[in-house]
Every structure is written in C-alpha cells, then in structure tokens.
Protein backbone atom coordinates (compact mmCIF):
# COMPACT_ATOMS: atom_id res chain seq x y z
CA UNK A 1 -0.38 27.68 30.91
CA UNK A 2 -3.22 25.54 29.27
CA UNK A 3 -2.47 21.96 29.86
CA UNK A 4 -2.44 19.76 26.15
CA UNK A 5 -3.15 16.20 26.05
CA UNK A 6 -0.84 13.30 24.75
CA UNK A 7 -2.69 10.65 22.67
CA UNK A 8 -0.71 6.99 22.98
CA UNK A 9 1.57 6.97 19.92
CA UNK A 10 3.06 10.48 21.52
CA UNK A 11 3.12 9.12 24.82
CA UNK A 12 5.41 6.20 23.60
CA UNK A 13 7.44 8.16 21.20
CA UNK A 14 8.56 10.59 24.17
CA UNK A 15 9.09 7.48 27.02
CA UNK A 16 11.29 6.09 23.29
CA UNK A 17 13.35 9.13 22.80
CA UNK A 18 13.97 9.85 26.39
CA UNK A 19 15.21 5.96 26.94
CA UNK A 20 17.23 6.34 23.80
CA UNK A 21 18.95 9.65 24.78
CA UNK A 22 19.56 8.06 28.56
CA UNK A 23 21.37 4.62 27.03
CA UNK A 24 22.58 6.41 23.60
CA UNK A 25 21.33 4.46 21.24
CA UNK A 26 20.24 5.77 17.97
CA UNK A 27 16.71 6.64 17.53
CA UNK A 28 15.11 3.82 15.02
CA UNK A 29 13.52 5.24 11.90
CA UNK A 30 9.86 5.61 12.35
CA UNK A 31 7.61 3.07 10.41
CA UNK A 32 6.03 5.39 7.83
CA UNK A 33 2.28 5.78 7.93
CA UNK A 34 0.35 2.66 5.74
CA UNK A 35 -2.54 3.47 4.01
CA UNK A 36 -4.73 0.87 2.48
CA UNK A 37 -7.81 1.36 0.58
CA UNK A 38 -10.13 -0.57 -1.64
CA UNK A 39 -10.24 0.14 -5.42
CA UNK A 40 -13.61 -0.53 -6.57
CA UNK A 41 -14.48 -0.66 -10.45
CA UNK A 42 -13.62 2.16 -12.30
CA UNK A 43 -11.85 3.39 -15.71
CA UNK A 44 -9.76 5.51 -17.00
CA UNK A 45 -10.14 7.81 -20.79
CA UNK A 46 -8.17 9.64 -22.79
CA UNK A 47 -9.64 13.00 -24.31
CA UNK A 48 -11.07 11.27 -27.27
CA UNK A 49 -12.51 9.06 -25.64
CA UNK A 50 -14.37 11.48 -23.19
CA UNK A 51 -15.04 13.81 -25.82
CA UNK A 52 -17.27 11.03 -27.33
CA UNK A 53 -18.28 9.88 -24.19
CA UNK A 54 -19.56 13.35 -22.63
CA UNK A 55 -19.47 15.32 -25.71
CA UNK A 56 -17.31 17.35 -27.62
CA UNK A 57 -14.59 19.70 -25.71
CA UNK A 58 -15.81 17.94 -22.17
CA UNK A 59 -13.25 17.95 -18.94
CA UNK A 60 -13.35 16.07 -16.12
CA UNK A 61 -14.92 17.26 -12.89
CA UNK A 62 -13.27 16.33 -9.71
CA UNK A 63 -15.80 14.82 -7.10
CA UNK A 64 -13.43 14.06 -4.82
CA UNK A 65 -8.86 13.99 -4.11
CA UNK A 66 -8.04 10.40 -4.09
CA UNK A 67 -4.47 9.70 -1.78
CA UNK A 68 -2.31 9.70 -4.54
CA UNK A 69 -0.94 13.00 -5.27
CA UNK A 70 -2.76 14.81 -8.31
CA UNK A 71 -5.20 11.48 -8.52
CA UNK A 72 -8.90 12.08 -8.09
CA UNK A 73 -12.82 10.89 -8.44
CA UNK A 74 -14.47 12.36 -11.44
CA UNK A 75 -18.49 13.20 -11.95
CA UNK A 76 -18.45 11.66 -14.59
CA UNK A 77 -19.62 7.87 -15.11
CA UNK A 78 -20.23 5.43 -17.11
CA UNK A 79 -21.90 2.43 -18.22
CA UNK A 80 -20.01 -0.55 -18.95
CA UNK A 81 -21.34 -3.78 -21.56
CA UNK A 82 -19.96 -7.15 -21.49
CA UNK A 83 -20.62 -10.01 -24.74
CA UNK A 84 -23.41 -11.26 -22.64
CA UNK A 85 -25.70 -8.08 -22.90
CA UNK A 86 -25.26 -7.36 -19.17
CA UNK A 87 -23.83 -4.27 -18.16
CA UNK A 88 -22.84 -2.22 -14.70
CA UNK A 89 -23.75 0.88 -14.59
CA UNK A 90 -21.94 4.33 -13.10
CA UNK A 91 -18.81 3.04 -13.45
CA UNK A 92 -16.67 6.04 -12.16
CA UNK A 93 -14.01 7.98 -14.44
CA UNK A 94 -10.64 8.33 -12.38
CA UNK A 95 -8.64 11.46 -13.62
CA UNK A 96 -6.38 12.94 -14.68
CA UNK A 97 -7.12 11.87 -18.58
CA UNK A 98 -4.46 9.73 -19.72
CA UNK A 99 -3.35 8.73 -23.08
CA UNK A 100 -5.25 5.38 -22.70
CA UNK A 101 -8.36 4.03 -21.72
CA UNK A 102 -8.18 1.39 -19.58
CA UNK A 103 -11.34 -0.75 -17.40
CA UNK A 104 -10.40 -2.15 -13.98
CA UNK A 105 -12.94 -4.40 -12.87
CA UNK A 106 -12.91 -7.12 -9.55
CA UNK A 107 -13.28 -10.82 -10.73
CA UNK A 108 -17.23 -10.95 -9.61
CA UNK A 109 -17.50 -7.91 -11.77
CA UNK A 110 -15.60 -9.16 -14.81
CA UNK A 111 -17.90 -12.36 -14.51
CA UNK A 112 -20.94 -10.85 -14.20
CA UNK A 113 -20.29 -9.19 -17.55
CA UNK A 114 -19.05 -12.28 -18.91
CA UNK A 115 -15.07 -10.67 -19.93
CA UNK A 116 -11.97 -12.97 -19.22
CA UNK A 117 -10.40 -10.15 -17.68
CA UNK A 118 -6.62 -10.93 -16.76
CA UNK A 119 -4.60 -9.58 -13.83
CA UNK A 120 -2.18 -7.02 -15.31
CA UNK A 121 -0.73 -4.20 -13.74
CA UNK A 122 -2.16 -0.65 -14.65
CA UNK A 123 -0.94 0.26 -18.63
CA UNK A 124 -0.34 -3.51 -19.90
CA UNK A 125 -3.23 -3.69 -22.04
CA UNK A 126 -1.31 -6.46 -24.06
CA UNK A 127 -4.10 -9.97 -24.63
CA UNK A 128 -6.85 -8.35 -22.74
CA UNK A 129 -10.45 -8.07 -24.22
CA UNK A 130 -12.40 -4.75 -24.83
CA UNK A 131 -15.91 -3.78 -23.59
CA UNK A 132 -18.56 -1.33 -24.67
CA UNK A 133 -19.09 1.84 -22.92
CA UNK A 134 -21.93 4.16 -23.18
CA UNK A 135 -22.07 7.85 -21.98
CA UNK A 136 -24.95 10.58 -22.32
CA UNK A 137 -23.34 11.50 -25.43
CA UNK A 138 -22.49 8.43 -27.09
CA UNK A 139 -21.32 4.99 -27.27
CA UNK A 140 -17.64 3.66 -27.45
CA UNK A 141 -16.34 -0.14 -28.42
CA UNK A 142 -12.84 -0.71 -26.64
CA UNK A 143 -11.08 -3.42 -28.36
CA UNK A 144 -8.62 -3.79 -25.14
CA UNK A 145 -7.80 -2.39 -22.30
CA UNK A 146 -10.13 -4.43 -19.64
CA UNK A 147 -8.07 -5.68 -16.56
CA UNK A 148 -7.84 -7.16 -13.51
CA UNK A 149 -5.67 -4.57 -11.29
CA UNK A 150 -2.56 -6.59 -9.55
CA UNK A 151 -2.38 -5.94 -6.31
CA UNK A 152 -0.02 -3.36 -5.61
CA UNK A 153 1.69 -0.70 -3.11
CA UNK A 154 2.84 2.85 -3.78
CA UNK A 155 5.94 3.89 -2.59
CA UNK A 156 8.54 6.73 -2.48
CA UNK A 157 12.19 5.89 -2.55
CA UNK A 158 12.55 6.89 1.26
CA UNK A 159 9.65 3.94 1.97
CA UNK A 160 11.24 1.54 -0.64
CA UNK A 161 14.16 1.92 1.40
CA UNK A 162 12.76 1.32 5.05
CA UNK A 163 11.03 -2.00 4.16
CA UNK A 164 13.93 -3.12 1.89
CA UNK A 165 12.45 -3.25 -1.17
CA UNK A 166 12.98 -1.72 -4.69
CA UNK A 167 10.59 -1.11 -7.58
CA UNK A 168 8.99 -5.03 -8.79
CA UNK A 169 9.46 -6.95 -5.75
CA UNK A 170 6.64 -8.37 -4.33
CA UNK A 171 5.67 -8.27 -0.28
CA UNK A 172 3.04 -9.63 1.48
CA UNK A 173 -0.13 -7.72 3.33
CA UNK A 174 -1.36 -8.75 6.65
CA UNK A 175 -5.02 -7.83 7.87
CA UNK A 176 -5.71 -8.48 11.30
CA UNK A 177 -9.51 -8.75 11.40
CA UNK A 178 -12.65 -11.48 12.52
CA UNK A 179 -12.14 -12.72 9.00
CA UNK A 180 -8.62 -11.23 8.51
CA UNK A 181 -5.70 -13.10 6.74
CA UNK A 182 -2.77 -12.33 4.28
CA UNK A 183 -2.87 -11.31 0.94
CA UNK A 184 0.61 -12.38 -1.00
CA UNK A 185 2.45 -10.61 -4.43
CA UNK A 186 1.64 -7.42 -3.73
CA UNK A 187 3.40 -5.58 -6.67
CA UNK A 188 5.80 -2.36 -5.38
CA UNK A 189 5.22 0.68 -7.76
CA UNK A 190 8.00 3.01 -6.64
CA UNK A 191 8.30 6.99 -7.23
CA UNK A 192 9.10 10.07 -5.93
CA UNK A 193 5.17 11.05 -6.81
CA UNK A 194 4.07 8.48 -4.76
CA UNK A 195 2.67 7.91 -0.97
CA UNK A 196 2.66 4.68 0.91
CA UNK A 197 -0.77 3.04 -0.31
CA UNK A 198 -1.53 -0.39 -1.13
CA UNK A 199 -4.77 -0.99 -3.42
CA UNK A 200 -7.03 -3.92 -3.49
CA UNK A 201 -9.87 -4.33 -5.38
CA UNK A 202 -13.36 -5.08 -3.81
CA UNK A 203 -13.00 -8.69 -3.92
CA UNK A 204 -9.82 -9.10 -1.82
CA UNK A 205 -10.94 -6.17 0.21
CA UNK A 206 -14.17 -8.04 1.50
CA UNK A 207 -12.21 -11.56 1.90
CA UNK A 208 -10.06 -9.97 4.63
CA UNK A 209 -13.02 -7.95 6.60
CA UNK A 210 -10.50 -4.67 5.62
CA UNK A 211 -13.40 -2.22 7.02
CA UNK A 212 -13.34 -3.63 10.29
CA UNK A 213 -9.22 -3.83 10.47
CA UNK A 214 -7.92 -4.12 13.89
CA UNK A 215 -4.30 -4.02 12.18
CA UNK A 216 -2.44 -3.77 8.64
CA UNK A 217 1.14 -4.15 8.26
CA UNK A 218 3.57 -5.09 4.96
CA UNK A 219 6.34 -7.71 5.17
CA UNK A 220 8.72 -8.46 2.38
C-alpha cells in the first residue's frame, strides 16, 4: 500500500471531525474558499461597438478564463483618450460582449487621462463622462459609460448565507500584509452564477501589499 501525504488543512480537518464525532457535536460549516484578485483597467463593448472597433463581423478571442464562470480576457485591446490628449494604451476587452460599453479605470488612471470618473457599480452609467477609444479599425466617442468600479464581492446564495449577508450589504476586507490594512463597503453582488471573489482595482490592491498577503478574510 503506497503511503499518501496529508498537507495541514487535511491534517486539522481529520483531528476536527474525529473530536467532533468523539464529543457529538455537529460538524461547523466549512469557511468557503476566498478568492481575491486585482481588477486592473479594462472595458467592456457591445457588438457595435467592436464591430467598429476591430472591424466589421469581429468576435472576441479569449486569451485567458477569468474566475467568474463564463467571464474571460480577450485579445483584443484598446486605446483609451481622455479631454487632455493623453491616452493609455492596450486597454484589455473583457468578454462576453454585453449590451453596453462600459470603461473601468483606477483613480491614478482616470487622472492621468484627466476624466472625473465616479465610483459606480458595474451597469450604472447614469452622470458619468465618456472617453474616446481607438481600435485598428476605427475610432469610437463614448458619451458615458467611464467608471470607477465599487469595490465588490461575488457570491452564491450558499456563501451569502454563511457570512450572513444578502445581496447590497456591505462587509469589510482584511489584508494581513507588511503594508496590509482593511478595506471597508465592499458591495455583495449575489447569484447563483457566481463564486466567492472580491475585486479591487489596482489602486486599493497596491495600498494593502495584496501580492505579498500573508492572510485575507471578509467580516460583515
């Protein structure tokens, strides 16, 4: 019989069941596996809008999955113009197409390109300023649609439900880190297409040292 080792976290979940089963106490639900990742700058199109972009009848490419379920990288990027002539360039597409277009920028990027970008939550395009994007097929004025992302977590109902929360409420992310610290308001988006993730943008990523995390845990 080939011998198969235990990492920690088994370890301690068999010495937890096996002390549960000897004083019968019922096994506490497992904390469900948190995921957090930086959101850099990117946008999202509609088909019109890539079709002007990249040319007529184009699709998106995937380069890469992202963690949400059917989410994903495209090839394709852009560049992005601001009123003050500056620009960033290869600004990635995130796909699937949606019936919007939508820029999500972090504040040093919004004020490099000199846009009063406001903190909205992904789809309320309501008083926020446009851009001008430019593709290797053409150019494209959005009169709206450039944002600030709020900092939110994905949930399912069965994650809602072990921290306590519901769909709105706002909890609080802790990074342990050198330069760690808390980051408060975090937005719960709650779904049954969606996996524990909360996104920051590159800003608040880098204030909290998130690369070199020690420890990352949600309270309500």
């Amino acid at each position: 019989m080939s011998a198969q080792l235990l990492d920690h976290q088994q370890i301690e979940a068999l010495v937890r069941q096996a002390l549960q089963a000897q004083l019968g106490v019922a096994p506490a639900p497992a904390a469900p596996r948190l995921v957090v990742n930086i959101s850099a700058r990117h946008l999202h199109l509609n088909q019109e809008a890539l079709e002007t972009l990249f040319g007529k009848g184009a699709q998106l490419t995937v380069l890469k999955p992202l963690y949400q379920e059917g989410a994903f990288a495209a090839e394709q990027a852009v560049t992005v113009f601001g009123p003050r002539q500056q620009m960033i360039a290869h600004v990635r597409v995130l796909g699937p197409l949606r019936e919007y277009c939508q820029v999500e920028l972090a504040f040093t990027d919004a004020r490099f390109l000199g846009i009063d970008a406001p903190v909205r939550l992904s789809g309320d395009h309501r008083d926020t300023p446009g851009c001008y994007l430019v593709g290797p097929s053409g150019g494209l004025e959005l009169r709206c649609g450039v944002i600030r992302a709020a900092r939110h977590v994905h949930m399912s109902p069965a994650e809602a439900q072990y921290y306590g929360v519901k769909a709105g409420d706002r909890m609080r992310l802790v990074v342990e880190s050198e330069q760690g610290g808390s980051l408060e308001g975090l937005i719960c988006r709650v779904s049954g297409k969606e996996k524990l993730e909360v996104h920051l943008d590159t800003d608040e990523g880098n204030a909290v040292d998130l690369v070199r995390a020690r420890k990352v845990y949600l309270e309500k």
